[in-house]
N, C-alpha and C. Protein backbone atom coordinates (compact mmCIF):
# COMPACT_ATOMS: atom_id res chain seq x y z
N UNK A 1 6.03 201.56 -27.03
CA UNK A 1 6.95 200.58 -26.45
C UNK A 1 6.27 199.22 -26.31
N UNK A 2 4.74 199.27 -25.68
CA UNK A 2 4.49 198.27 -25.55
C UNK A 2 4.41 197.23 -27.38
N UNK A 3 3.99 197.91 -28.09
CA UNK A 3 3.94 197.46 -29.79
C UNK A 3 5.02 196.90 -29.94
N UNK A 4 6.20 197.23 -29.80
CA UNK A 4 7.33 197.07 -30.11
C UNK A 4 8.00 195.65 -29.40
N UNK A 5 7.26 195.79 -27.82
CA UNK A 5 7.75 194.40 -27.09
C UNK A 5 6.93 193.36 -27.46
N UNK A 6 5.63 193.43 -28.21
CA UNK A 6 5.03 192.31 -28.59
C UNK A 6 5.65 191.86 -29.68
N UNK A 7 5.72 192.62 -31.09
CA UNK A 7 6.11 192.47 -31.76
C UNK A 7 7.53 191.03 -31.87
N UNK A 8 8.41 191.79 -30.67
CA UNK A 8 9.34 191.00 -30.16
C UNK A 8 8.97 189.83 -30.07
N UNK A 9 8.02 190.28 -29.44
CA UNK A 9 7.54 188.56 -28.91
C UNK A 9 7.13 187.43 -29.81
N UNK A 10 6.16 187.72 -31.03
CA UNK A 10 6.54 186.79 -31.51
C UNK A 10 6.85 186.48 -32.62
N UNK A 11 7.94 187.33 -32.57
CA UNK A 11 9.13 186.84 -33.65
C UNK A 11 9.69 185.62 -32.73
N UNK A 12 9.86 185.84 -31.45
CA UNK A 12 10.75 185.01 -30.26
C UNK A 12 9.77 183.24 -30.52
N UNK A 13 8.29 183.61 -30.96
CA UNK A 13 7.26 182.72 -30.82
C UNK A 13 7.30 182.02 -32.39
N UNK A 14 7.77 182.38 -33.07
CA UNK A 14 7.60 182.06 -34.86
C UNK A 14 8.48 180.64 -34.68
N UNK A 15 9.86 181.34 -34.13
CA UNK A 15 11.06 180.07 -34.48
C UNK A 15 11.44 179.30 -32.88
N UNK A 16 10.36 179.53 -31.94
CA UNK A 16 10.95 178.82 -30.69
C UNK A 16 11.52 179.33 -29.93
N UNK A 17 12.84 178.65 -29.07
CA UNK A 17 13.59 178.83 -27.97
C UNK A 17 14.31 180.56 -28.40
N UNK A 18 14.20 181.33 -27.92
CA UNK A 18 15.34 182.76 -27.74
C UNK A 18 15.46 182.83 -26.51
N UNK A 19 17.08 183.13 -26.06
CA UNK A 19 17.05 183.42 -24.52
C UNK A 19 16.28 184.84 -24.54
N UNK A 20 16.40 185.17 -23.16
CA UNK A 20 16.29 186.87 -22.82
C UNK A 20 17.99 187.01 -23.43
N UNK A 21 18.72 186.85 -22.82
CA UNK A 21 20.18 187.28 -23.11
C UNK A 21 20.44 187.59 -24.86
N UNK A 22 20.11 186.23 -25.31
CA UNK A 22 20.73 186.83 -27.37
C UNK A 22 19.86 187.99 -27.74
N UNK A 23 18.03 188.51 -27.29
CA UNK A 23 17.34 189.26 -27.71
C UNK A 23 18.04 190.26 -27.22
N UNK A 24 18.34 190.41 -25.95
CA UNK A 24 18.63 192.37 -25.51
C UNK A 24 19.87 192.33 -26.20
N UNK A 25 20.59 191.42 -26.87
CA UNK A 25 21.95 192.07 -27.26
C UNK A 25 21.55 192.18 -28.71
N UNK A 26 20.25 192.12 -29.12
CA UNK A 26 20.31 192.10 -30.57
C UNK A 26 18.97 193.70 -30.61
N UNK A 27 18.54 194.28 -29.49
CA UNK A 27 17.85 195.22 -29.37
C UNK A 27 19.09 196.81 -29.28
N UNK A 28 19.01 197.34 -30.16
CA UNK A 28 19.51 198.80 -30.29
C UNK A 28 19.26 199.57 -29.44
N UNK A 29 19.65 201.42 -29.29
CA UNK A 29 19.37 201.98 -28.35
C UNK A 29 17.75 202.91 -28.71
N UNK A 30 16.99 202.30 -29.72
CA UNK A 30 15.83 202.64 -29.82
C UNK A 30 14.95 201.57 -29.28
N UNK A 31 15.29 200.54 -29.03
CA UNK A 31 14.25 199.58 -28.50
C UNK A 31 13.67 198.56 -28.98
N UNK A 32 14.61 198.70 -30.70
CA UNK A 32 14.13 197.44 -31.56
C UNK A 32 15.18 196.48 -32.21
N UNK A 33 14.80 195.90 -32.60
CA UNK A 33 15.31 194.80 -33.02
C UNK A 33 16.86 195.17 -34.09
N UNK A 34 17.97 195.08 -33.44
CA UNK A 34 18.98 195.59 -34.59
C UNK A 34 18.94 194.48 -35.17
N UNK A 35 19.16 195.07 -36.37
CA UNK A 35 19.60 194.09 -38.24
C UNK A 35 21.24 193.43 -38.14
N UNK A 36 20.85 192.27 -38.91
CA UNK A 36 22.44 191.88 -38.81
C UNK A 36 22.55 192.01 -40.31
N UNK A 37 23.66 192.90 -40.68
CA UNK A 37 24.04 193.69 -41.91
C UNK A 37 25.78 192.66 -42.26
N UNK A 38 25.37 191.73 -42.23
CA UNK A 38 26.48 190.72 -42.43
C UNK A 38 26.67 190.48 -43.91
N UNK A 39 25.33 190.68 -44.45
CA UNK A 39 24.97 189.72 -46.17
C UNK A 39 23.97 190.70 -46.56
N UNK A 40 24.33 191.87 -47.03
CA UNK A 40 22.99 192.80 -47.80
C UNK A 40 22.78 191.70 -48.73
N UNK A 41 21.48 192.29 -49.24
CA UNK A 41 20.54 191.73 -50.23
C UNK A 41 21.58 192.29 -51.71
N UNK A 42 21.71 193.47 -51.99
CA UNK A 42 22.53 193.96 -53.08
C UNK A 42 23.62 193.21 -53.44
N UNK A 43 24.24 192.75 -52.57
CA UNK A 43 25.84 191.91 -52.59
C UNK A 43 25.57 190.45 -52.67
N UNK A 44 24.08 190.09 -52.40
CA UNK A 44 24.43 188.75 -51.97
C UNK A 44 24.67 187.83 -53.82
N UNK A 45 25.09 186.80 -53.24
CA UNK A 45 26.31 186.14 -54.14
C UNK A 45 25.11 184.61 -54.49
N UNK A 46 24.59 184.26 -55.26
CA UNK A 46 23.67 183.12 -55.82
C UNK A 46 24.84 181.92 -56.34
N UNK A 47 24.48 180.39 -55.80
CA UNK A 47 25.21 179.51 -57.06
C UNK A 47 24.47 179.06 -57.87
N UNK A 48 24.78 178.45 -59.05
CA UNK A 48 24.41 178.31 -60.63
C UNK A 48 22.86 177.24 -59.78
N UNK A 49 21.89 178.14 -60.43
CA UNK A 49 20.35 177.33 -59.91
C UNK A 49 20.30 176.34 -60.81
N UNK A 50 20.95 176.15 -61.97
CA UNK A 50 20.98 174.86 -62.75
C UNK A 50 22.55 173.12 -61.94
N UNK A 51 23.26 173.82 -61.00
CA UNK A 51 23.57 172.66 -60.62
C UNK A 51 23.53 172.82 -59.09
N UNK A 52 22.45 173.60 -58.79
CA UNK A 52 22.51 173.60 -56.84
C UNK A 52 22.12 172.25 -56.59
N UNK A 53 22.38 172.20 -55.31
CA UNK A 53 21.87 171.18 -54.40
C UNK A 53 20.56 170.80 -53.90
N UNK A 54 19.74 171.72 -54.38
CA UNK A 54 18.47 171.94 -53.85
C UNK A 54 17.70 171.96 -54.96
N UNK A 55 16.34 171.04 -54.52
CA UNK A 55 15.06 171.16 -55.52
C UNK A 55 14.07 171.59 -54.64
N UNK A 56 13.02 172.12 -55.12
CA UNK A 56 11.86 172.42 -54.24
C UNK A 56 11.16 171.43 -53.52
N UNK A 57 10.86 172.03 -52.45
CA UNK A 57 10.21 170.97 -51.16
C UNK A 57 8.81 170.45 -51.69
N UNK A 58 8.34 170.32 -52.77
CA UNK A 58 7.38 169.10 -52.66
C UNK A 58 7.36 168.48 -54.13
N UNK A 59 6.54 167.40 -54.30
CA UNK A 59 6.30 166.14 -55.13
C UNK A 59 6.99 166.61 -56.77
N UNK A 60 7.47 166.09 -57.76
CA UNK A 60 7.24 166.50 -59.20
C UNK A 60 6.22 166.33 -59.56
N UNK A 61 5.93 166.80 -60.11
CA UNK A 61 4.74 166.90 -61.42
C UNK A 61 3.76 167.82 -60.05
N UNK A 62 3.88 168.92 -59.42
CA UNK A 62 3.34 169.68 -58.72
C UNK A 62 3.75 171.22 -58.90
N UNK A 63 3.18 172.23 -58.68
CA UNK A 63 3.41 173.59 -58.60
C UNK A 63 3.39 174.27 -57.73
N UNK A 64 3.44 175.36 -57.07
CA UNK A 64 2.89 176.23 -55.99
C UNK A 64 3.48 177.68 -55.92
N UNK A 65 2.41 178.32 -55.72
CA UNK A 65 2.52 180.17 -55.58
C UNK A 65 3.77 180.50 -54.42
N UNK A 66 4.68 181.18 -55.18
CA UNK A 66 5.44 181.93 -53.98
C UNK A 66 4.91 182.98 -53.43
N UNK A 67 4.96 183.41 -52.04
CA UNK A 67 3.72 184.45 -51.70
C UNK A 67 5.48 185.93 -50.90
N UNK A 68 6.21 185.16 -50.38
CA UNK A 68 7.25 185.91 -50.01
C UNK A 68 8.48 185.20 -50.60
N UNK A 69 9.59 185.98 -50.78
CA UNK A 69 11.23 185.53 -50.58
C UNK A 69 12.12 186.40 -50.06
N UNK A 70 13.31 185.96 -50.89
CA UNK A 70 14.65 186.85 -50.09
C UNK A 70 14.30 187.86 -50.20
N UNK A 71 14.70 188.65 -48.98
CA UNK A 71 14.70 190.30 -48.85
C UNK A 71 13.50 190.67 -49.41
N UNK A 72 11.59 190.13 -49.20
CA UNK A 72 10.86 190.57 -49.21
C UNK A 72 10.43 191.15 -48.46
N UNK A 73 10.56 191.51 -47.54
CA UNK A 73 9.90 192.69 -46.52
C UNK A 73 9.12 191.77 -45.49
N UNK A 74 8.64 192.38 -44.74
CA UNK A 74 7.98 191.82 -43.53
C UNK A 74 8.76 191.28 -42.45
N UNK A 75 8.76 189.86 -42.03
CA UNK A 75 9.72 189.05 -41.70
C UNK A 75 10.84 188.64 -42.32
N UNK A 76 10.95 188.58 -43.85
CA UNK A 76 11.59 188.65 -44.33
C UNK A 76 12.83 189.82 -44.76
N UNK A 77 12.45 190.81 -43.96
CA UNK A 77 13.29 191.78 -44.52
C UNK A 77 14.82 191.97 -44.56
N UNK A 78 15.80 192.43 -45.13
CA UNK A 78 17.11 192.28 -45.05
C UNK A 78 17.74 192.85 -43.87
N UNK A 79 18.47 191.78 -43.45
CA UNK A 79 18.93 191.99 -41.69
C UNK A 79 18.39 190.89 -40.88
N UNK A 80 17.22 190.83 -41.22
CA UNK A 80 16.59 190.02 -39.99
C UNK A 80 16.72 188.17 -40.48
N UNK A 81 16.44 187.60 -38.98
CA UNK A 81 16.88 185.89 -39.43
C UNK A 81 16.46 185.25 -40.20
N UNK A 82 15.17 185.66 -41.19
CA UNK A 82 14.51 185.04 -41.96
C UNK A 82 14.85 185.45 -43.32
N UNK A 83 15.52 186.68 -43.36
CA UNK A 83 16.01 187.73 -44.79
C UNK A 83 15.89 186.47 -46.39
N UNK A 84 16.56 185.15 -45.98
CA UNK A 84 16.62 184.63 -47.21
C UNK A 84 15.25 183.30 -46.99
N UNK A 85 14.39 183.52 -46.30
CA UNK A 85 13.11 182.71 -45.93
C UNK A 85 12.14 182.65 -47.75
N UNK A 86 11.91 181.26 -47.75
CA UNK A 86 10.58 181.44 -48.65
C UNK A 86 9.48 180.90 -48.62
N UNK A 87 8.06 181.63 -48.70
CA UNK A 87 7.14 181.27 -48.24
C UNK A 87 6.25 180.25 -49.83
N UNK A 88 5.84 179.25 -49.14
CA UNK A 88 5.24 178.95 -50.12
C UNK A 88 3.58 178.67 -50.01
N UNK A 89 2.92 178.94 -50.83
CA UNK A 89 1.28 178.73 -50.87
C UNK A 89 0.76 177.56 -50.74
N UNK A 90 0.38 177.01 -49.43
CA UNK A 90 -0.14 175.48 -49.79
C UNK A 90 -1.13 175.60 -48.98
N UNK A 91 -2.52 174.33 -49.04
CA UNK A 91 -3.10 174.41 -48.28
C UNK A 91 -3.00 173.60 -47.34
N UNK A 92 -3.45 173.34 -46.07
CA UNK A 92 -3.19 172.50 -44.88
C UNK A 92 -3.14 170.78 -45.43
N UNK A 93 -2.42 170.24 -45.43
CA UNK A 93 -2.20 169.19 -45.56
C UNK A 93 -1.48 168.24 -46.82
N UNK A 94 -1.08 169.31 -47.60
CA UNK A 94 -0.21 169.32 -48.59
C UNK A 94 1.03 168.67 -48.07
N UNK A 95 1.62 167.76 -49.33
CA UNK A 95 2.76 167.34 -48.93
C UNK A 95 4.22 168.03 -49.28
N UNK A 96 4.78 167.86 -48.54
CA UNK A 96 6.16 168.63 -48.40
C UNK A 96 7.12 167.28 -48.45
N UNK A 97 8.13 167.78 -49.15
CA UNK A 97 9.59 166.59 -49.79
C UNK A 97 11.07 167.41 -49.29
N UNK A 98 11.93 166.61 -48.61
CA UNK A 98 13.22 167.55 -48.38
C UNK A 98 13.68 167.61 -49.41
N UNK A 99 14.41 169.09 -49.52
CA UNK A 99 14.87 169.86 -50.72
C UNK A 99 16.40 169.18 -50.66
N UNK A 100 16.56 169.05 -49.94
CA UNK A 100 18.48 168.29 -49.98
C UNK A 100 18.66 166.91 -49.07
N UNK A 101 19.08 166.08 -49.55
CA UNK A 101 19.37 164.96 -48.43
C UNK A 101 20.15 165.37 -46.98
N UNK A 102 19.75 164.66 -46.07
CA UNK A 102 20.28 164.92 -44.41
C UNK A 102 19.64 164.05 -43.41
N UNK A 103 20.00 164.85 -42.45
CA UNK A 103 19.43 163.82 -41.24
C UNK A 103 19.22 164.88 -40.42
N UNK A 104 17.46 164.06 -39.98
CA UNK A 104 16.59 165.04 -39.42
C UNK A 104 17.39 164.93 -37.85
N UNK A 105 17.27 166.59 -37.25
CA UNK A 105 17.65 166.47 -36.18
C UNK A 105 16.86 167.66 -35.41
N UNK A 106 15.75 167.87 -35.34
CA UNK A 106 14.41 168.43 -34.69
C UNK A 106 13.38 168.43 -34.92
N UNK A 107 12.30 167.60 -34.48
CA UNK A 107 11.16 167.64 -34.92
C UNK A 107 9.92 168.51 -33.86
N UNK A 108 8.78 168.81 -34.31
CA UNK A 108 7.54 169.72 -33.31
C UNK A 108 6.96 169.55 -34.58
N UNK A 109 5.68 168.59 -33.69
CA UNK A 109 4.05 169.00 -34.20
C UNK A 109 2.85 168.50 -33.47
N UNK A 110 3.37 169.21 -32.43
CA UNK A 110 2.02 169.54 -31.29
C UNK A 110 1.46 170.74 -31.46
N UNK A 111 1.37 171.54 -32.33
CA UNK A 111 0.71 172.66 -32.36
C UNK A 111 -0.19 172.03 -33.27
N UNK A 112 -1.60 172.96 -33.26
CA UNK A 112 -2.83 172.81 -33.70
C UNK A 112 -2.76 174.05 -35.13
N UNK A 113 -3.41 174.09 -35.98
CA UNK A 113 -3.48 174.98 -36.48
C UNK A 113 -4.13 175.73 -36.84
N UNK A 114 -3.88 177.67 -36.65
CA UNK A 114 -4.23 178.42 -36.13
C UNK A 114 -3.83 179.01 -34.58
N UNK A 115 -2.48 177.71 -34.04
CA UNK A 115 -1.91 178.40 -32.74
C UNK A 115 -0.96 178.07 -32.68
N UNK A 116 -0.59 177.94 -31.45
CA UNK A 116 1.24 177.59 -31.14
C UNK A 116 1.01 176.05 -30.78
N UNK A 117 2.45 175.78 -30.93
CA UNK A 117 3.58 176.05 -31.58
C UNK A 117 3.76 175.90 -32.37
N UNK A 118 4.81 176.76 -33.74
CA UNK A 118 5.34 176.38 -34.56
C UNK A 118 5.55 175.36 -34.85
N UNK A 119 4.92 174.24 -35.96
CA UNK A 119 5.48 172.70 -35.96
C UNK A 119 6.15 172.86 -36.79
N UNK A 120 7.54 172.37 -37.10
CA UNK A 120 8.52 172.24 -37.99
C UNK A 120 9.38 170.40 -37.92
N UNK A 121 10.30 170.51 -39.29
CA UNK A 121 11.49 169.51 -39.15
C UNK A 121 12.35 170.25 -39.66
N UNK A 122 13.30 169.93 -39.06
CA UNK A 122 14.81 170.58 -39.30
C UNK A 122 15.90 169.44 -39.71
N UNK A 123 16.22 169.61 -40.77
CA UNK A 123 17.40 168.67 -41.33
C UNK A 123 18.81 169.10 -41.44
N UNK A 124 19.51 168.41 -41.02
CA UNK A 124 20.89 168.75 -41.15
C UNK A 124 21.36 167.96 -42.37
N UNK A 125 22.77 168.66 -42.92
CA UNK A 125 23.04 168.63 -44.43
C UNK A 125 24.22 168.41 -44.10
N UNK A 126 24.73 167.58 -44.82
CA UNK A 126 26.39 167.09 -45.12
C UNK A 126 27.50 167.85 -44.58
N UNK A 127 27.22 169.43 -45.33
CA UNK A 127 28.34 170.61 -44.71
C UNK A 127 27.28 171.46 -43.63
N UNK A 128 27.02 170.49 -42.79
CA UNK A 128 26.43 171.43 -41.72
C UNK A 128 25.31 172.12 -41.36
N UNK A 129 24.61 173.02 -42.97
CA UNK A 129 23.60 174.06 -43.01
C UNK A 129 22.32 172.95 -42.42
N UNK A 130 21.72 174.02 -41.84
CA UNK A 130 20.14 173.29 -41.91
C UNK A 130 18.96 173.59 -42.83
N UNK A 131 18.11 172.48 -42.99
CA UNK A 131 16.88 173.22 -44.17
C UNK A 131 15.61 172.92 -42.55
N UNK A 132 15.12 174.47 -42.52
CA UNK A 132 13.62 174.58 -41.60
C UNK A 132 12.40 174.39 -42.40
N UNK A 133 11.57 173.90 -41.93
CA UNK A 133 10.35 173.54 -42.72
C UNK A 133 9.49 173.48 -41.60
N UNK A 134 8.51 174.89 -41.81
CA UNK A 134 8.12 175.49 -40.90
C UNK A 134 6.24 175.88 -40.93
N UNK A 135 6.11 176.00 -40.09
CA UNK A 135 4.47 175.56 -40.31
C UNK A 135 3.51 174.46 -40.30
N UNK A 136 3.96 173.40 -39.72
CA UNK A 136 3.17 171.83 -40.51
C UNK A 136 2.10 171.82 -40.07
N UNK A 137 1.15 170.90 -40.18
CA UNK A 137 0.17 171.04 -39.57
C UNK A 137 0.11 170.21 -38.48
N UNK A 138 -0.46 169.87 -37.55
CA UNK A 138 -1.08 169.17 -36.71
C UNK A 138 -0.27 167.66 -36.85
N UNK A 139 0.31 167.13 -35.73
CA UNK A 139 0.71 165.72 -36.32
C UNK A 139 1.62 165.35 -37.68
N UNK A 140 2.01 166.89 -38.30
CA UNK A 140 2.57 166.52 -39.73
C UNK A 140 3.46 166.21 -39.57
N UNK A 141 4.37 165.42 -39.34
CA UNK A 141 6.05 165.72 -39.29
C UNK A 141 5.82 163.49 -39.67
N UNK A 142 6.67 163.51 -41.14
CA UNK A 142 6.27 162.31 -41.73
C UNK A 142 7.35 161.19 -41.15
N UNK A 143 8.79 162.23 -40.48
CA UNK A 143 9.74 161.85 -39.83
C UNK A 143 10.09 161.68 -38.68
N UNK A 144 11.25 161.44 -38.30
CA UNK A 144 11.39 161.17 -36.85
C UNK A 144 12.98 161.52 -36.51
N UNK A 145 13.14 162.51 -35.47
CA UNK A 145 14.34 162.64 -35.31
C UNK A 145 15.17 161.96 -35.45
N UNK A 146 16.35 161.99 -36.13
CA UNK A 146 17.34 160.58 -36.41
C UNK A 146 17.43 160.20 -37.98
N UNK A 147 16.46 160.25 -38.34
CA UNK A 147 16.09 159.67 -39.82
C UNK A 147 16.99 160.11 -41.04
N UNK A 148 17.23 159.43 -41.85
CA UNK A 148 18.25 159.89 -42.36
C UNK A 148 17.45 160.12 -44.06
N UNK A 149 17.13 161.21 -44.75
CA UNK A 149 16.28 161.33 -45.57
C UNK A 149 17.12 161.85 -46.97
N UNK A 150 16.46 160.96 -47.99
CA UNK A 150 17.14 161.70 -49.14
C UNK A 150 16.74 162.86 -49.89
N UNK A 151 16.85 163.25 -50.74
CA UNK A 151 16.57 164.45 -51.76
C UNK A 151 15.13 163.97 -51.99
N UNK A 152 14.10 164.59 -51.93
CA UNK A 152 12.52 163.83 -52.18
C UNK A 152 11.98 163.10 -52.05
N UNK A 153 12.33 162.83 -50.40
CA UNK A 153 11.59 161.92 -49.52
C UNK A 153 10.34 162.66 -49.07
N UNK A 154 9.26 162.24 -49.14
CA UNK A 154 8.21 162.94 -48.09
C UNK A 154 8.67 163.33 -46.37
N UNK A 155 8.30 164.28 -46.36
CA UNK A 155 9.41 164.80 -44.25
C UNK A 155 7.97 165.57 -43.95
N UNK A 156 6.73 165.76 -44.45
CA UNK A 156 5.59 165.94 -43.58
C UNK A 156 4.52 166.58 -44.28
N UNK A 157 3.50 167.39 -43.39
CA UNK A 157 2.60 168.06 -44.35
C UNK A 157 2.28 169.74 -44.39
N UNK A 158 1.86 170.22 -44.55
CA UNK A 158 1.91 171.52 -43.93
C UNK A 158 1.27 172.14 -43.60
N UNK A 159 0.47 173.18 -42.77
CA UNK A 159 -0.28 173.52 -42.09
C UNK A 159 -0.44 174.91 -41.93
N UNK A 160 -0.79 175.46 -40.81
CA UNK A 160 -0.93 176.76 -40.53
C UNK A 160 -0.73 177.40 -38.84
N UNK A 161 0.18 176.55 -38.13
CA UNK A 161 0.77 176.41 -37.23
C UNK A 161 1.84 177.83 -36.37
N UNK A 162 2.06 178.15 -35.98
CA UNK A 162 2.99 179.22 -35.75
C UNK A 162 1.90 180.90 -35.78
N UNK A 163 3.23 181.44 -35.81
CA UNK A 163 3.16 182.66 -36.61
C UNK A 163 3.03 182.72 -38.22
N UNK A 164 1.77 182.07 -38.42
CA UNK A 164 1.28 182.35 -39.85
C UNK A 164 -0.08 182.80 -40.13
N UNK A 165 -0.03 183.67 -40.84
CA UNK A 165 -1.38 184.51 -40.69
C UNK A 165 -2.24 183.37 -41.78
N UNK A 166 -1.73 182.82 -42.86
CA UNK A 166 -2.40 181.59 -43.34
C UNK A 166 -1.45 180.32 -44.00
N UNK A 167 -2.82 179.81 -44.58
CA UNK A 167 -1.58 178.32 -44.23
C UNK A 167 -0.60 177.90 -45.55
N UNK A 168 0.90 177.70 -45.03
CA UNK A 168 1.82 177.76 -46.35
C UNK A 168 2.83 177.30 -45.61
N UNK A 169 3.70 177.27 -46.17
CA UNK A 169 5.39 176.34 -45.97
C UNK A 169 6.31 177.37 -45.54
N UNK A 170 7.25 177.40 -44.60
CA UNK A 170 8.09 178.78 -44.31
C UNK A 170 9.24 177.80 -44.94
N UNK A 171 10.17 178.06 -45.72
CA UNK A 171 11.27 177.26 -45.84
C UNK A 171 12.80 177.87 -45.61
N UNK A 172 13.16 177.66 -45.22
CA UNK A 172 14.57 178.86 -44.74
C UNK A 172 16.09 177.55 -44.72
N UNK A 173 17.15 178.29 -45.01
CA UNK A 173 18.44 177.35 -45.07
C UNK A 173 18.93 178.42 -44.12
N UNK A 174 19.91 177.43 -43.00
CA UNK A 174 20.44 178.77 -41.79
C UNK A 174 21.96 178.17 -42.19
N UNK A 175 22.92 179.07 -41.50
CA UNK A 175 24.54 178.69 -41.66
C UNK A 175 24.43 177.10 -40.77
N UNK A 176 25.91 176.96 -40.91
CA UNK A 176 26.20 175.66 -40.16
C UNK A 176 26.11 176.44 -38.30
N UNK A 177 25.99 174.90 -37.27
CA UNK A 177 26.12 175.61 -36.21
C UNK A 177 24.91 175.83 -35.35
N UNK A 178 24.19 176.58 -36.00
CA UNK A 178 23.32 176.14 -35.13
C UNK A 178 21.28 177.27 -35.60
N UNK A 179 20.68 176.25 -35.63
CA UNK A 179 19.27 176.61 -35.98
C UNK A 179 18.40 177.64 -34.96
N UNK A 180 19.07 177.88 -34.17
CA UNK A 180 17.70 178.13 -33.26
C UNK A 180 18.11 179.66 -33.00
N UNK A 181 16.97 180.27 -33.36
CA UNK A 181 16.63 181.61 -33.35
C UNK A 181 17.55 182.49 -32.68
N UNK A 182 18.03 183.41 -32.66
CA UNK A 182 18.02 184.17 -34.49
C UNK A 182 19.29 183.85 -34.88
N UNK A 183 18.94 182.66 -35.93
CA UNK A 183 19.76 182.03 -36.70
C UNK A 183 20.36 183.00 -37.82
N UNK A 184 21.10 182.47 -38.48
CA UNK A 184 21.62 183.83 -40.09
C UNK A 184 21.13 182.80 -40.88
N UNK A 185 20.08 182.96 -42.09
CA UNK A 185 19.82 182.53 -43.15
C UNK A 185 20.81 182.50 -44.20
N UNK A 186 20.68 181.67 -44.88
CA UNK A 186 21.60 181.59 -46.64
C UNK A 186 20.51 181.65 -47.67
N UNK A 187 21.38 182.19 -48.42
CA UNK A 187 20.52 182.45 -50.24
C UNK A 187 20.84 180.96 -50.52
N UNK A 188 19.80 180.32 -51.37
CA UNK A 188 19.73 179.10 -52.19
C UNK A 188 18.79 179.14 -53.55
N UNK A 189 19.46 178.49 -54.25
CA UNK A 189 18.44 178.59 -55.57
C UNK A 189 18.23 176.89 -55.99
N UNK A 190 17.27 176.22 -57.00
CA UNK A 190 16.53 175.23 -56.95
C UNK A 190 16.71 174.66 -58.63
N UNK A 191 17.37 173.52 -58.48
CA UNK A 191 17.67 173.31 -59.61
C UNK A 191 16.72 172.49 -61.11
N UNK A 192 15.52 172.01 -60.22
CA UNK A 192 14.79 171.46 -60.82
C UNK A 192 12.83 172.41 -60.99
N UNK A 193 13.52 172.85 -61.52
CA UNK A 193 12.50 173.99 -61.79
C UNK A 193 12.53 175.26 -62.83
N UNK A 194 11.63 176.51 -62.77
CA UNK A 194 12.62 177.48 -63.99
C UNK A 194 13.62 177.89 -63.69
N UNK A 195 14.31 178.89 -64.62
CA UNK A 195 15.40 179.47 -64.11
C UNK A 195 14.98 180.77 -63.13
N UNK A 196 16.22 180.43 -62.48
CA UNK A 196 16.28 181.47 -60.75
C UNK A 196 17.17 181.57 -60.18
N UNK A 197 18.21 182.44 -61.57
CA UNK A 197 19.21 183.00 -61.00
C UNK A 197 20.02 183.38 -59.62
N UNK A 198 18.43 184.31 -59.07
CA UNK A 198 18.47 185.25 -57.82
C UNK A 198 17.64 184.29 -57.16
N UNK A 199 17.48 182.95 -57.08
CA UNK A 199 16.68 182.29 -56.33
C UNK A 199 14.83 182.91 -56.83
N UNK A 200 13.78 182.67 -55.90
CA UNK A 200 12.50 182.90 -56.39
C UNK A 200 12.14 184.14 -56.32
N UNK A 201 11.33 183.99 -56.90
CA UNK A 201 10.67 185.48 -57.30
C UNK A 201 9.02 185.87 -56.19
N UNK A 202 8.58 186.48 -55.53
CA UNK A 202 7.31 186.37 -55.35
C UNK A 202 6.53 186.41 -56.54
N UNK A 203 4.83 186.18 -56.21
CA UNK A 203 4.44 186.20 -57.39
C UNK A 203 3.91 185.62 -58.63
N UNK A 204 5.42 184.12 -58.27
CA UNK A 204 5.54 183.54 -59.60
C UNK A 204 5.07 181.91 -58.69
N UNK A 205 4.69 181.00 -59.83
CA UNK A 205 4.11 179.74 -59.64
C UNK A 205 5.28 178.85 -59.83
N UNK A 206 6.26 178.25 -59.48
CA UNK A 206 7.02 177.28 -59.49
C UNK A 206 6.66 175.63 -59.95
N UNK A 207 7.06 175.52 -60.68
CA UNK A 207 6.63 173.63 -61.31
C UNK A 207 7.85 173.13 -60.41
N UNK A 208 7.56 171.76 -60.03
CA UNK A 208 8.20 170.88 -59.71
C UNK A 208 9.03 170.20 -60.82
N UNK A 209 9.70 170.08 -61.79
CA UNK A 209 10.16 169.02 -62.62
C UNK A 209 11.04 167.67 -62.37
């Protein structure tokens, strides 16, 4: 039991604010964390990665290792708030570019890295969704709440901040409504890059184009 309440904990610690109240209603009668079975992984529904809305979060003429994605297991696993999360390989201070134009509307980067808190920016998007960009490092956040940023603007750097065992980019798209833990993730795929049907692959090295 006690494993199980840490565990809790920081998942509660990865993405910030959770009441007590949304966690016990999302804890089953075993003591863990129920799945929200809204969007299996099998069913889920991709749009054409050649005219999405989205390019990958950093510079062109750059690459980087995917290390997790959708419905990879761990934190990522199907059910849980991160299910369509992707992790990317960078090292601390790498630059990160918003994947869709918006306007930033949360910023944190008072965490040090290697502890808390999670530093992130959170952008809001035209129809609502948010893009999290999660992990920064120290001071990274290139923005400022309010800011109104286009498709491959620099929005910070990235770090090893949070709940990350090392240092890389958490990138996650949540529904419209509202970001803060435990949000429902969306599938997205990236149009300026290879093809990715099913969105990314772990594994595989992504070019910027």
């Amino acid at each position: 039991m006690i494993f199980r309440f840490t565990a809790m904990c920081l998942l509660i610690i990865l993405c910030g604010c959770w009441k007590e109240s949304d966690w016990k209603e999302r804890l089953n009668n075993t003591g863990t964390l129920a799945l929200d079975k809204t969007l299996s992984c099998s069913e889920t529904r991709y749009e054409d990665w050649e005219t999405s809305e989205y390019i990958l979060p950093y510079p062109s003429g750059t690459s980087y290792l995917v290390t997790l994605s959708h419905c990879g297991g761990s934190y990522h696993s199907e059910g849980l708030p991160d299910q369509f999360a992707i992790d990317f390989n960078m090292s601390i201070g790498t630059r990160i570019t918003a994947a869709r134009a918006g306007v930033v509307v949360h910023v944190e980067e008072s965490g040090v890295d290697g502890g808390f808190p999670n530093n992130l920016v959170i952008i809001e998007h035209s129809d609502g969704t948010y893009a999290m960009y999660m992990h920064l490092t120290n001071n990274g956040a290139a923005v400022g709440k309010g800011t109104r940023v286009n498709k491959g603007t620099t929005i910070g750097y990235s770090g090893n901040t949070g709940l990350a065992g090392y240092p890389h980019l958490h990138f996650v798209v949540t529904r419209p409504g509202n970001y803060s833990y435990p949000y429902k993730s969306i599938p997205v795929t990236f149009s300026n890059t290879l093809p990715n049907p099913r969105s990314l692959e772990p594994g595989l090295q992504y070019p910027a184009h």
